[in-house]
PDB file of N, CA and C in Angstrom:
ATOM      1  N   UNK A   1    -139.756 -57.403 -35.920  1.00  0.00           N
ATOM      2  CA  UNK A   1    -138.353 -57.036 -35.885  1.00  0.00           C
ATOM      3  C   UNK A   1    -138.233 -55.557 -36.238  1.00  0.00           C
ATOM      4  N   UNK A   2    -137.384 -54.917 -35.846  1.00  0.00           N
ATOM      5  CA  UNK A   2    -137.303 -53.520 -35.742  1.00  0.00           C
ATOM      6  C   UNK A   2    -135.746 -52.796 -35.517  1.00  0.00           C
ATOM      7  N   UNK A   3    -135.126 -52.461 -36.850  1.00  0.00           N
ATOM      8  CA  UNK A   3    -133.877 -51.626 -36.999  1.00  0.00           C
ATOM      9  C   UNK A   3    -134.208 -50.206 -36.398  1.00  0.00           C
ATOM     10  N   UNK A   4    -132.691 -49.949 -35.318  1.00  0.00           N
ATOM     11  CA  UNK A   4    -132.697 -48.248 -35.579  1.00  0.00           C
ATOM     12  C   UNK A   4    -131.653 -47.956 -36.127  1.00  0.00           C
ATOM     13  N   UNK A   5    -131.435 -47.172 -36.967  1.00  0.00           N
ATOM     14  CA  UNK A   5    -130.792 -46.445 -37.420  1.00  0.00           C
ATOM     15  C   UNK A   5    -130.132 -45.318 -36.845  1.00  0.00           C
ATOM     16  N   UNK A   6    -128.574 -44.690 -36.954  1.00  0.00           N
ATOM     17  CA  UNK A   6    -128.598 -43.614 -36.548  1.00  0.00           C
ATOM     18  C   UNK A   6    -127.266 -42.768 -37.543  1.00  0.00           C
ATOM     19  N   UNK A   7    -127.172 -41.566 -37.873  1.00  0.00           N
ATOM     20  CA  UNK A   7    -126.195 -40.882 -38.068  1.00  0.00           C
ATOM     21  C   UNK A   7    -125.724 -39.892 -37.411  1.00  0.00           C
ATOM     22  N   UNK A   8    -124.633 -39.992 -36.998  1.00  0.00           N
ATOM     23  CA  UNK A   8    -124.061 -38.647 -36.364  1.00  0.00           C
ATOM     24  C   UNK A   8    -122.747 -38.324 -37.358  1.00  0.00           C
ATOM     25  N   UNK A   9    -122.820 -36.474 -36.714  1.00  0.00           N
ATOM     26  CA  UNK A   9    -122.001 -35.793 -37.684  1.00  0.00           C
ATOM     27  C   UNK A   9    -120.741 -35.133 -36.293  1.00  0.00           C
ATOM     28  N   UNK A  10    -119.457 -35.389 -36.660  1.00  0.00           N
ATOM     29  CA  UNK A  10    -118.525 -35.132 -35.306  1.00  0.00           C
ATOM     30  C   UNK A  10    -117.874 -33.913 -36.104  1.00  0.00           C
ATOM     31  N   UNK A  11    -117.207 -33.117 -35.347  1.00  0.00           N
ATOM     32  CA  UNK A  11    -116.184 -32.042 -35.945  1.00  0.00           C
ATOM     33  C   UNK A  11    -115.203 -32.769 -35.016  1.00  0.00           C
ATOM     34  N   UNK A  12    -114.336 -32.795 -35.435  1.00  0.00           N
ATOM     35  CA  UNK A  12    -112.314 -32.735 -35.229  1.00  0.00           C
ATOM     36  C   UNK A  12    -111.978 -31.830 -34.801  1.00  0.00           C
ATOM     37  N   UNK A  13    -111.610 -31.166 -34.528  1.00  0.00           N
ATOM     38  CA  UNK A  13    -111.248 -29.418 -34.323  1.00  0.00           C
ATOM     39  C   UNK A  13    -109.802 -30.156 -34.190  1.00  0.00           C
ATOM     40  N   UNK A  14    -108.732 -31.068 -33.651  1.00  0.00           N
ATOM     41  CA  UNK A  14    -107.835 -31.518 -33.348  1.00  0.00           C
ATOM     42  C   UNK A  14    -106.979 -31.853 -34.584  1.00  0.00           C
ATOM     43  N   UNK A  15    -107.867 -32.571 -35.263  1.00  0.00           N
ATOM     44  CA  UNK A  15    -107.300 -33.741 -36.550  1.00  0.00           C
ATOM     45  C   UNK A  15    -106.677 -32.300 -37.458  1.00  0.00           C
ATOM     46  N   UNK A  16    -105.702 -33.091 -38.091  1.00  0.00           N
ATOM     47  CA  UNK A  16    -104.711 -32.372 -38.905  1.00  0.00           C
ATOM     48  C   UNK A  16    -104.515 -33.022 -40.078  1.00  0.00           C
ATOM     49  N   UNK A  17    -104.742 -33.656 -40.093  1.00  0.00           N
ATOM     50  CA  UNK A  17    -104.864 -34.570 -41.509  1.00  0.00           C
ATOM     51  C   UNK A  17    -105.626 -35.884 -41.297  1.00  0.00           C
ATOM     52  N   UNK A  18    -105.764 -36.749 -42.599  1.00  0.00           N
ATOM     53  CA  UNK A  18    -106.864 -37.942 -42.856  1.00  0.00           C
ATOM     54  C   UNK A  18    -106.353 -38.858 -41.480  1.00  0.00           C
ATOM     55  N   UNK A  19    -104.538 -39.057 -41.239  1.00  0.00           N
ATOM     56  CA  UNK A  19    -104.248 -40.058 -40.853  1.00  0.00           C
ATOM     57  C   UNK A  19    -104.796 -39.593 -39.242  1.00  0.00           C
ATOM     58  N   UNK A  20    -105.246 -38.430 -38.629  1.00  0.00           N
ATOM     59  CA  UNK A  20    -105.786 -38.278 -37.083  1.00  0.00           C
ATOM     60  C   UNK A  20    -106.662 -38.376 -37.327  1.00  0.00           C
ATOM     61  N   UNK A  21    -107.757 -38.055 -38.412  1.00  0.00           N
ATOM     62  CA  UNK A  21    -109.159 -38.387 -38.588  1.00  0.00           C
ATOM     63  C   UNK A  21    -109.495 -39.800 -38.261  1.00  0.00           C
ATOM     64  N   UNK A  22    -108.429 -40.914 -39.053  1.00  0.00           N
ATOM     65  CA  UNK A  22    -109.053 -41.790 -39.113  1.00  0.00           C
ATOM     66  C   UNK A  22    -108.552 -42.652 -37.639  1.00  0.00           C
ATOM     67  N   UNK A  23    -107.591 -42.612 -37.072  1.00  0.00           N
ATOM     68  CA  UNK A  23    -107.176 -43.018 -35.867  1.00  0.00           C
ATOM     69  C   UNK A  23    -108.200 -42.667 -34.941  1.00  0.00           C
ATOM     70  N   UNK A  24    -109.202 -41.322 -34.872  1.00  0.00           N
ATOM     71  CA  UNK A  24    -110.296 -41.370 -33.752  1.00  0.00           C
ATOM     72  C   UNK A  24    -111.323 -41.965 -34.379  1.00  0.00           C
ATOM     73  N   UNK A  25    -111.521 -42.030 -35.423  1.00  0.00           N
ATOM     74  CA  UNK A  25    -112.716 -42.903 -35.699  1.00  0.00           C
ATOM     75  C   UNK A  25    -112.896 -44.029 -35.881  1.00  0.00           C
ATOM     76  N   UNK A  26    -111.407 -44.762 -35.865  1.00  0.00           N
ATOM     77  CA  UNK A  26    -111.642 -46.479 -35.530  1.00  0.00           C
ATOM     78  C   UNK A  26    -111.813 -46.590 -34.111  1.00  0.00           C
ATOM     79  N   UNK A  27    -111.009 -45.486 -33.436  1.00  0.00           N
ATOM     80  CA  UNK A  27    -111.166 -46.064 -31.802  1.00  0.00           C
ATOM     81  C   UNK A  27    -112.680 -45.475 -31.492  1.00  0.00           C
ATOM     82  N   UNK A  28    -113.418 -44.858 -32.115  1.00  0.00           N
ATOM     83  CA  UNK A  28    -114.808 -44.433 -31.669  1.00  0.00           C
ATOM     84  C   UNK A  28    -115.569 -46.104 -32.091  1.00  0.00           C
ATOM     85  N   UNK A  29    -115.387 -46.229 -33.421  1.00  0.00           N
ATOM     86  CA  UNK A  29    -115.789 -47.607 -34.006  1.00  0.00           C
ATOM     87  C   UNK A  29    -116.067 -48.352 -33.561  1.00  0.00           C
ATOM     88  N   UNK A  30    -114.924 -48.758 -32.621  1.00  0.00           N
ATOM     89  CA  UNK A  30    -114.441 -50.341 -32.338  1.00  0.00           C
ATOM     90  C   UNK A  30    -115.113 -50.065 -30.855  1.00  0.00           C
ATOM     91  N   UNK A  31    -114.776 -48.996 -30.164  1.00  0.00           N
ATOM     92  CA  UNK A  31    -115.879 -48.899 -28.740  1.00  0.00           C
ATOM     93  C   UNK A  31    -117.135 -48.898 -28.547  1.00  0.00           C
ATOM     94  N   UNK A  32    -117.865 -48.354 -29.868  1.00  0.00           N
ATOM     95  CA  UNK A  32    -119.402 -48.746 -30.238  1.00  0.00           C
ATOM     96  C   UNK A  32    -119.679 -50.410 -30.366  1.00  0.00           C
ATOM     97  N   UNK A  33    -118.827 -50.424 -31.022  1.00  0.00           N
ATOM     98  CA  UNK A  33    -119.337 -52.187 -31.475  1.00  0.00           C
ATOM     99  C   UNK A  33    -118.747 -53.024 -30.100  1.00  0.00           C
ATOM    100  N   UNK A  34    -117.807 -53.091 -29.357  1.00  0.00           N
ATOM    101  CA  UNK A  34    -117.488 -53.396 -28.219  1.00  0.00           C
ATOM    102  C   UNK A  34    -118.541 -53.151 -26.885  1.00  0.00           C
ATOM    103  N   UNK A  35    -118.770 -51.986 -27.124  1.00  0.00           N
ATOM    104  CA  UNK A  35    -119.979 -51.853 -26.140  1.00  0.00           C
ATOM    105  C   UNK A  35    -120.710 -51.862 -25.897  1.00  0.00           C
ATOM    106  N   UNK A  36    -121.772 -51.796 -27.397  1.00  0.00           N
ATOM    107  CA  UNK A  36    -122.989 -51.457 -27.570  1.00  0.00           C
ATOM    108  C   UNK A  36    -123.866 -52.713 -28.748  1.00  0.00           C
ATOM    109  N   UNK A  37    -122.703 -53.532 -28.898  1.00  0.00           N
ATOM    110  CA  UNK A  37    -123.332 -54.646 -30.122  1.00  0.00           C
ATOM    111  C   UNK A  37    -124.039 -53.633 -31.223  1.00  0.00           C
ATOM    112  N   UNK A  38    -123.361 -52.614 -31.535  1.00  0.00           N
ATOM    113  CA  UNK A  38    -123.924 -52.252 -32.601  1.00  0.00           C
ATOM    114  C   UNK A  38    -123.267 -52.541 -34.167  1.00  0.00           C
ATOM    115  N   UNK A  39    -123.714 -52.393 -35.719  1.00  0.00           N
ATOM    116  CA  UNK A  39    -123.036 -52.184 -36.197  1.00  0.00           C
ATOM    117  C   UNK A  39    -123.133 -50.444 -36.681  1.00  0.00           C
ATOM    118  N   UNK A  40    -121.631 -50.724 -36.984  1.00  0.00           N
ATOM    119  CA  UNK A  40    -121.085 -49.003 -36.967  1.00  0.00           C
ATOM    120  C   UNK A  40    -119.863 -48.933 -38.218  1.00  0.00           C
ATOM    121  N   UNK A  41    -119.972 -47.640 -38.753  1.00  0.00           N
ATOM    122  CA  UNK A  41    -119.358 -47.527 -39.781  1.00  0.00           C
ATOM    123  C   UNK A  41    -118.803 -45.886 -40.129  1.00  0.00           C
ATOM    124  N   UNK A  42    -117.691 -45.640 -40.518  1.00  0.00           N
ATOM    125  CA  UNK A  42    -118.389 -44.134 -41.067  1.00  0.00           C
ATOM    126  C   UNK A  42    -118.746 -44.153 -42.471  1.00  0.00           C
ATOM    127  N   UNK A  43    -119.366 -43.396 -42.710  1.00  0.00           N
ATOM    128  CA  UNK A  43    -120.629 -43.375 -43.931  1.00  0.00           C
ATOM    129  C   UNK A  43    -120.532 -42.085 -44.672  1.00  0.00           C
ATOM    130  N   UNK A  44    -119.579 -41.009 -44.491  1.00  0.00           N
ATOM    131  CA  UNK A  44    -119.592 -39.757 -45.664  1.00  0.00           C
ATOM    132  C   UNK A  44    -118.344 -38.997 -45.221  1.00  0.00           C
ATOM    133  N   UNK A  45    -118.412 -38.409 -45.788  1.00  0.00           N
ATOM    134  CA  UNK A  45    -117.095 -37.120 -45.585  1.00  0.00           C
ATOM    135  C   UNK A  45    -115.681 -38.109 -44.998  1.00  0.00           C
ATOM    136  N   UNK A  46    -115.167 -39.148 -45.683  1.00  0.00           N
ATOM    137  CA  UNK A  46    -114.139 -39.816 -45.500  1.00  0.00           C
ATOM    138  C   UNK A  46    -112.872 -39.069 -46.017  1.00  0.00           C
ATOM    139  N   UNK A  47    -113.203 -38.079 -46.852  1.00  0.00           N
ATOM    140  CA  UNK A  47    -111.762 -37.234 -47.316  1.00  0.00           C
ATOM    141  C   UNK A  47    -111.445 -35.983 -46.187  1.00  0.00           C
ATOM    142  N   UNK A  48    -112.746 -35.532 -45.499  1.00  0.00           N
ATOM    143  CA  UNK A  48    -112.353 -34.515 -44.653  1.00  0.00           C
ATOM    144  C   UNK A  48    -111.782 -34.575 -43.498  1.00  0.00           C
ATOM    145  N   UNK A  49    -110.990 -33.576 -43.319  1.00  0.00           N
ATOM    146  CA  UNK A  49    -109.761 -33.300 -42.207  1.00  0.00           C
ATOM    147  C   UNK A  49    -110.740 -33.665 -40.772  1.00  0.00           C
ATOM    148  N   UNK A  50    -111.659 -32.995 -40.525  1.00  0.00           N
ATOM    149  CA  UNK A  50    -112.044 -32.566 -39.656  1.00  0.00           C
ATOM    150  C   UNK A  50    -113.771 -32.678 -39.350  1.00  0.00           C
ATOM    151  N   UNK A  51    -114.372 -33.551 -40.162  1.00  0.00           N
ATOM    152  CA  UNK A  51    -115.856 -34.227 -40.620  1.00  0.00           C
ATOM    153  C   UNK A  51    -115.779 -35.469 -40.371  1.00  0.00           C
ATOM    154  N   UNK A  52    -116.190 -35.903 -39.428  1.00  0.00           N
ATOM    155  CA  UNK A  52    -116.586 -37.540 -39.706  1.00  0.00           C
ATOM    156  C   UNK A  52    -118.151 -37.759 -39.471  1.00  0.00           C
ATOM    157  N   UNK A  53    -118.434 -38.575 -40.665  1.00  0.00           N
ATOM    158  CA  UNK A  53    -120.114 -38.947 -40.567  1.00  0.00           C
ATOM    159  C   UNK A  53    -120.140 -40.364 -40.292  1.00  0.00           C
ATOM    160  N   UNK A  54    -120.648 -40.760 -38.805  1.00  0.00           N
ATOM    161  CA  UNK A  54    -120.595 -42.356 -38.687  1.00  0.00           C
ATOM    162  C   UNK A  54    -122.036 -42.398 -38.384  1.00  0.00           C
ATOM    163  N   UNK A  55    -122.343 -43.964 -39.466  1.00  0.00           N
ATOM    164  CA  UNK A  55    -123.695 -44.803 -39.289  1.00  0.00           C
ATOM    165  C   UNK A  55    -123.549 -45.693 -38.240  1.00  0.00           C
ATOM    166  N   UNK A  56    -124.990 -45.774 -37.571  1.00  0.00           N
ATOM    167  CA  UNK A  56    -125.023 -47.153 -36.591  1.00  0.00           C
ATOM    168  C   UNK A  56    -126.104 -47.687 -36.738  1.00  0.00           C
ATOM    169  N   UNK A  57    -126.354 -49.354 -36.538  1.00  0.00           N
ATOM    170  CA  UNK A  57    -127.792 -49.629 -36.974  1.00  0.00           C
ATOM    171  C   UNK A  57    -127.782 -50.867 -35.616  1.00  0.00           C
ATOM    172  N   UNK A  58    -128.742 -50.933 -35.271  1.00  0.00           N
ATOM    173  CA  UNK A  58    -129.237 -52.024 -34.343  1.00  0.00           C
ATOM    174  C   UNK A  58    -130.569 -52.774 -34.081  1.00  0.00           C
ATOM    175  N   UNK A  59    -130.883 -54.237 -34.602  1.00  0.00           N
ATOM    176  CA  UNK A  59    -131.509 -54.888 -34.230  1.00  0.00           C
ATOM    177  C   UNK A  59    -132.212 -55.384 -33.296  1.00  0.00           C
ATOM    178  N   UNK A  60    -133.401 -55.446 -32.798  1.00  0.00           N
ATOM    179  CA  UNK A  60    -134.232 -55.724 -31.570  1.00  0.00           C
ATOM    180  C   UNK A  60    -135.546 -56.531 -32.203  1.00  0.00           C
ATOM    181  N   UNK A  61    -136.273 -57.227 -31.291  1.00  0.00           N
ATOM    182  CA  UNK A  61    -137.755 -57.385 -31.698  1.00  0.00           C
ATOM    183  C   UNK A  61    -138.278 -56.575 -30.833  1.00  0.00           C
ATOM    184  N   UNK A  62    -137.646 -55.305 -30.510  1.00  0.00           N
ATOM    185  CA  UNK A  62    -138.976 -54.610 -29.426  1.00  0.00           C
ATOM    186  C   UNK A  62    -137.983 -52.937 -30.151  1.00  0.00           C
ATOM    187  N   UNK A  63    -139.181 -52.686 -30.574  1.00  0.00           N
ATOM    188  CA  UNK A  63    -139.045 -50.928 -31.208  1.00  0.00           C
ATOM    189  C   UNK A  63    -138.023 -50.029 -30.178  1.00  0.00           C
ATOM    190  N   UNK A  64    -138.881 -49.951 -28.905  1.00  0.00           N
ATOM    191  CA  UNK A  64    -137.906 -49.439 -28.119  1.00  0.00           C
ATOM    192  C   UNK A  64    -136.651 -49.539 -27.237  1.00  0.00           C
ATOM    193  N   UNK A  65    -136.502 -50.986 -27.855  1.00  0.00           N
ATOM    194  CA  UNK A  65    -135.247 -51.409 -26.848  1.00  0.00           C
ATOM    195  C   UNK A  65    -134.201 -50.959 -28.194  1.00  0.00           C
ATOM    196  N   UNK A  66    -134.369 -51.525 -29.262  1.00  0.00           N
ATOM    197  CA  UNK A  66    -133.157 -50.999 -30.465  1.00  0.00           C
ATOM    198  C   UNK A  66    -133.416 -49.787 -30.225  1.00  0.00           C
ATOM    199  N   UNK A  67    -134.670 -48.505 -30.081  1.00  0.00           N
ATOM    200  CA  UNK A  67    -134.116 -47.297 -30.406  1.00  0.00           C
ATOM    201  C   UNK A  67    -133.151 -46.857 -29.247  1.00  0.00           C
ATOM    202  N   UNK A  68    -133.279 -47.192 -27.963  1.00  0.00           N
ATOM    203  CA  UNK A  68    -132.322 -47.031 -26.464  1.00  0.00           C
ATOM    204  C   UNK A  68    -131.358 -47.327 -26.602  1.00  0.00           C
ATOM    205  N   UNK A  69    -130.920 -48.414 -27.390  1.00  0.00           N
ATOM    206  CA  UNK A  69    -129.333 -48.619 -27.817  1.00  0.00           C
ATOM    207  C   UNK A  69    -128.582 -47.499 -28.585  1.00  0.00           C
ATOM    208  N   UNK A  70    -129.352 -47.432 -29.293  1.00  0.00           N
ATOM    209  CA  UNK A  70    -128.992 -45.927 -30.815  1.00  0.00           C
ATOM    210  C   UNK A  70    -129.070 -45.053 -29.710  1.00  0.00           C
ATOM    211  N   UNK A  71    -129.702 -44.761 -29.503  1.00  0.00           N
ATOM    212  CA  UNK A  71    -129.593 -43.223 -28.286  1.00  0.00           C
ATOM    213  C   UNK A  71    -128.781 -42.927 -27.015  1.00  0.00           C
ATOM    214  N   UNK A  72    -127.947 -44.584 -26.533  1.00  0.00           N
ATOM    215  CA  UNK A  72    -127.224 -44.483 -25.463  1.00  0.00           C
ATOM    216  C   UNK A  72    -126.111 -44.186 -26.371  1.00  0.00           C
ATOM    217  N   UNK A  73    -125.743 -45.115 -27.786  1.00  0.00           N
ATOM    218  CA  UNK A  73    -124.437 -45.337 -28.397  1.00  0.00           C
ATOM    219  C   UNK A  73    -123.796 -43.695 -28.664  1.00  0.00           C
ATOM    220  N   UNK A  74    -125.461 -42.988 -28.918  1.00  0.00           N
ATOM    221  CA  UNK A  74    -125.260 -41.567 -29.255  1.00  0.00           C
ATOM    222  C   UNK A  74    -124.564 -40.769 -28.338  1.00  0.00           C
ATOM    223  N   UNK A  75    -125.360 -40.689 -27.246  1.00  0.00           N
ATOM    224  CA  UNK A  75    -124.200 -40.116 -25.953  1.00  0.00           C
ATOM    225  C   UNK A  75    -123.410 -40.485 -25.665  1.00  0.00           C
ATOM    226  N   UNK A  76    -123.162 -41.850 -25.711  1.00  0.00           N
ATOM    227  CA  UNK A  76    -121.747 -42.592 -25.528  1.00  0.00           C
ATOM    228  C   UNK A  76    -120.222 -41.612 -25.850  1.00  0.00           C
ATOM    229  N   UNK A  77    -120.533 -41.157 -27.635  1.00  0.00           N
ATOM    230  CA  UNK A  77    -120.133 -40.744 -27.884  1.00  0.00           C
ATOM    231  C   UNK A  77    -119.879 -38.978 -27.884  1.00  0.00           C
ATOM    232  N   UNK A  78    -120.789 -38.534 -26.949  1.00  0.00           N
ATOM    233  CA  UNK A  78    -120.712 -36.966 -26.388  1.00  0.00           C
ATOM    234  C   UNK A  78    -119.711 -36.740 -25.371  1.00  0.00           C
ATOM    235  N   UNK A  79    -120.324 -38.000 -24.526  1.00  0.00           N
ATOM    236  CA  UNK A  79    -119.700 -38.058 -22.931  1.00  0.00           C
ATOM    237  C   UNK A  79    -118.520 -38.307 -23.248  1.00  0.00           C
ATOM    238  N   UNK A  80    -118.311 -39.260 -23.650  1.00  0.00           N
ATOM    239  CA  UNK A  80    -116.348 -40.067 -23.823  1.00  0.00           C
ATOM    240  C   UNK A  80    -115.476 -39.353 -24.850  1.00  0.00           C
ATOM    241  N   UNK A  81    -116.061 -38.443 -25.528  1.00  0.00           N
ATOM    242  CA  UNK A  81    -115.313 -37.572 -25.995  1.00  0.00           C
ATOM    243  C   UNK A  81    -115.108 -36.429 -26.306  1.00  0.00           C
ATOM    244  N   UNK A  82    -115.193 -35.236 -25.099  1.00  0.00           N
ATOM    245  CA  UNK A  82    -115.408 -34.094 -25.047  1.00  0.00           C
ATOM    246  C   UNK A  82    -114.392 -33.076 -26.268  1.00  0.00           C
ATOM    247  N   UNK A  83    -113.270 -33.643 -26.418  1.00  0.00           N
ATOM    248  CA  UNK A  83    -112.453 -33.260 -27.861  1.00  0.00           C
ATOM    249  C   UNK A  83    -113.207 -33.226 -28.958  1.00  0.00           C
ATOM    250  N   UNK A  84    -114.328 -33.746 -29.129  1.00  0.00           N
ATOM    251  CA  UNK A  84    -114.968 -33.977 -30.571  1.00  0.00           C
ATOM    252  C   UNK A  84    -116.503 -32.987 -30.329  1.00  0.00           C
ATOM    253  N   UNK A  85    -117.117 -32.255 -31.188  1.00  0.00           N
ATOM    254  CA  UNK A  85    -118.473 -31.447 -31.087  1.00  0.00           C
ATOM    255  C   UNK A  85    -119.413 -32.445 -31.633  1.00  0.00           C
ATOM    256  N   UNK A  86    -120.378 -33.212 -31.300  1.00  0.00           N
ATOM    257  CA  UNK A  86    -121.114 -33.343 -32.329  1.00  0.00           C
ATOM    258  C   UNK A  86    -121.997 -32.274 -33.098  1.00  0.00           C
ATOM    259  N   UNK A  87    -122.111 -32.500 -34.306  1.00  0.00           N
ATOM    260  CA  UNK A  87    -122.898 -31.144 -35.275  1.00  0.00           C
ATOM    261  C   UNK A  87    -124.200 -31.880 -35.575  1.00  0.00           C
ATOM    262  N   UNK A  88    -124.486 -33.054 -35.498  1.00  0.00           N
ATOM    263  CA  UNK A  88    -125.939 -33.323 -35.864  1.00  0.00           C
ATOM    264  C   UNK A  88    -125.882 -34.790 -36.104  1.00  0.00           C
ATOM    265  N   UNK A  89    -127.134 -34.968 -35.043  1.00  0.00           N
ATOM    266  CA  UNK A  89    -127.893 -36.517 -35.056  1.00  0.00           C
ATOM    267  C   UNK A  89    -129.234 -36.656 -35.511  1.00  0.00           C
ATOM    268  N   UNK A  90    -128.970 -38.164 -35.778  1.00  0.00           N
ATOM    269  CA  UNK A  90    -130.400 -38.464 -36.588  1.00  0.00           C
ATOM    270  C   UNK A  90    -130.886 -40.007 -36.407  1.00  0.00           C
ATOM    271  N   UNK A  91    -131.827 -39.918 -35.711  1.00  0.00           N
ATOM    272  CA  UNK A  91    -132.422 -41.618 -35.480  1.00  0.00           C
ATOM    273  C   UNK A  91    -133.470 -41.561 -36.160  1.00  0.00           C
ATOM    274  N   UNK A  92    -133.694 -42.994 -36.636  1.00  0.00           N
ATOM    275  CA  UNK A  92    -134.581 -43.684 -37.516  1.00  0.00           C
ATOM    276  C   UNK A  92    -135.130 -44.822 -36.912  1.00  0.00           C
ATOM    277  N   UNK A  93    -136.514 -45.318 -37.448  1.00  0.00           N
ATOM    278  CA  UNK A  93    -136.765 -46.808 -36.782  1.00  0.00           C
ATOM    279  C   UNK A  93    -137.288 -47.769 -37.644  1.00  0.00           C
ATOM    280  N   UNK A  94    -136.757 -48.690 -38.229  1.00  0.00           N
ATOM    281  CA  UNK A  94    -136.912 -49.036 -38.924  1.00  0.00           C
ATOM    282  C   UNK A  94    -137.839 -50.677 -38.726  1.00  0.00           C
ATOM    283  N   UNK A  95    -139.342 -50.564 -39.209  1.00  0.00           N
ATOM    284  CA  UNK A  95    -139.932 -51.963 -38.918  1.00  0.00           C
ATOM    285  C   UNK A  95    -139.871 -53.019 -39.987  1.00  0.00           C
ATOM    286  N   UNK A  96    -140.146 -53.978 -39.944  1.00  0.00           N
ATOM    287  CA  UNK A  96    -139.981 -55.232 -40.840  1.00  0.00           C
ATOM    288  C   UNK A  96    -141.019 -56.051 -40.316  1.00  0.00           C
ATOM    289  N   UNK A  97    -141.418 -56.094 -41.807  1.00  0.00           N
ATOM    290  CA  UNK A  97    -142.390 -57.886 -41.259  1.00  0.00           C
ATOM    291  C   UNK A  97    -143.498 -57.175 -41.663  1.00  0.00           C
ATOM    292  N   UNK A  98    -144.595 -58.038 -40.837  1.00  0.00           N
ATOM    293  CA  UNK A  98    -146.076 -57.570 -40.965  1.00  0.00           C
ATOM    294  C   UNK A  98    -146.377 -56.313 -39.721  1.00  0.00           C
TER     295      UNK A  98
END
């Protein structure tokens, strides 16, 4: 069995306060997990205007099929939302077992 992990870091340039921050990042949320069976969360900078840090993690028994999920979910989120920069990604792979 084999987790990937991923973090990405988005800039806002748009958001004006917490309450636009957080309105694009449930609808980023809820389209990850809708589309991609991932789970997804944001994970740091929840007070900033214009920072959102969202985690995603996904389950496979084959290394490279979970890391292809993490890496489509990643562009997912480039392509579908040209309003947002991403500032920095990070995949992980996480094994279990023997």
């Amino acid at each position: 069995m084999f987790t990937a992990i991923g973090r990405v870091t988005l800039h806002l340039p748009e958001s004006g306060s917490l309450k636009d921050k957080r309105q694009v990042v449930r609808s980023i949320l809820a389209r990850l997990r809708n589309q991609f069976e991932v789970a997804a969360a944001e994970v740091d900078r929840q007070d900033s205007w214009q920072i959102a840090v969202l985690g995603l993690a996904y389950v496979s028994g084959e290394a490279s099929h979970a890391e292809e999920v993490i890496d489509h979910a990643m562009r997912y989120i480039e392509e579908s939302r040209p309003d947002l920069a991403v500032t920095d990604v990070q995949v992980d792979m996480l094994p279990f077992g023997d």
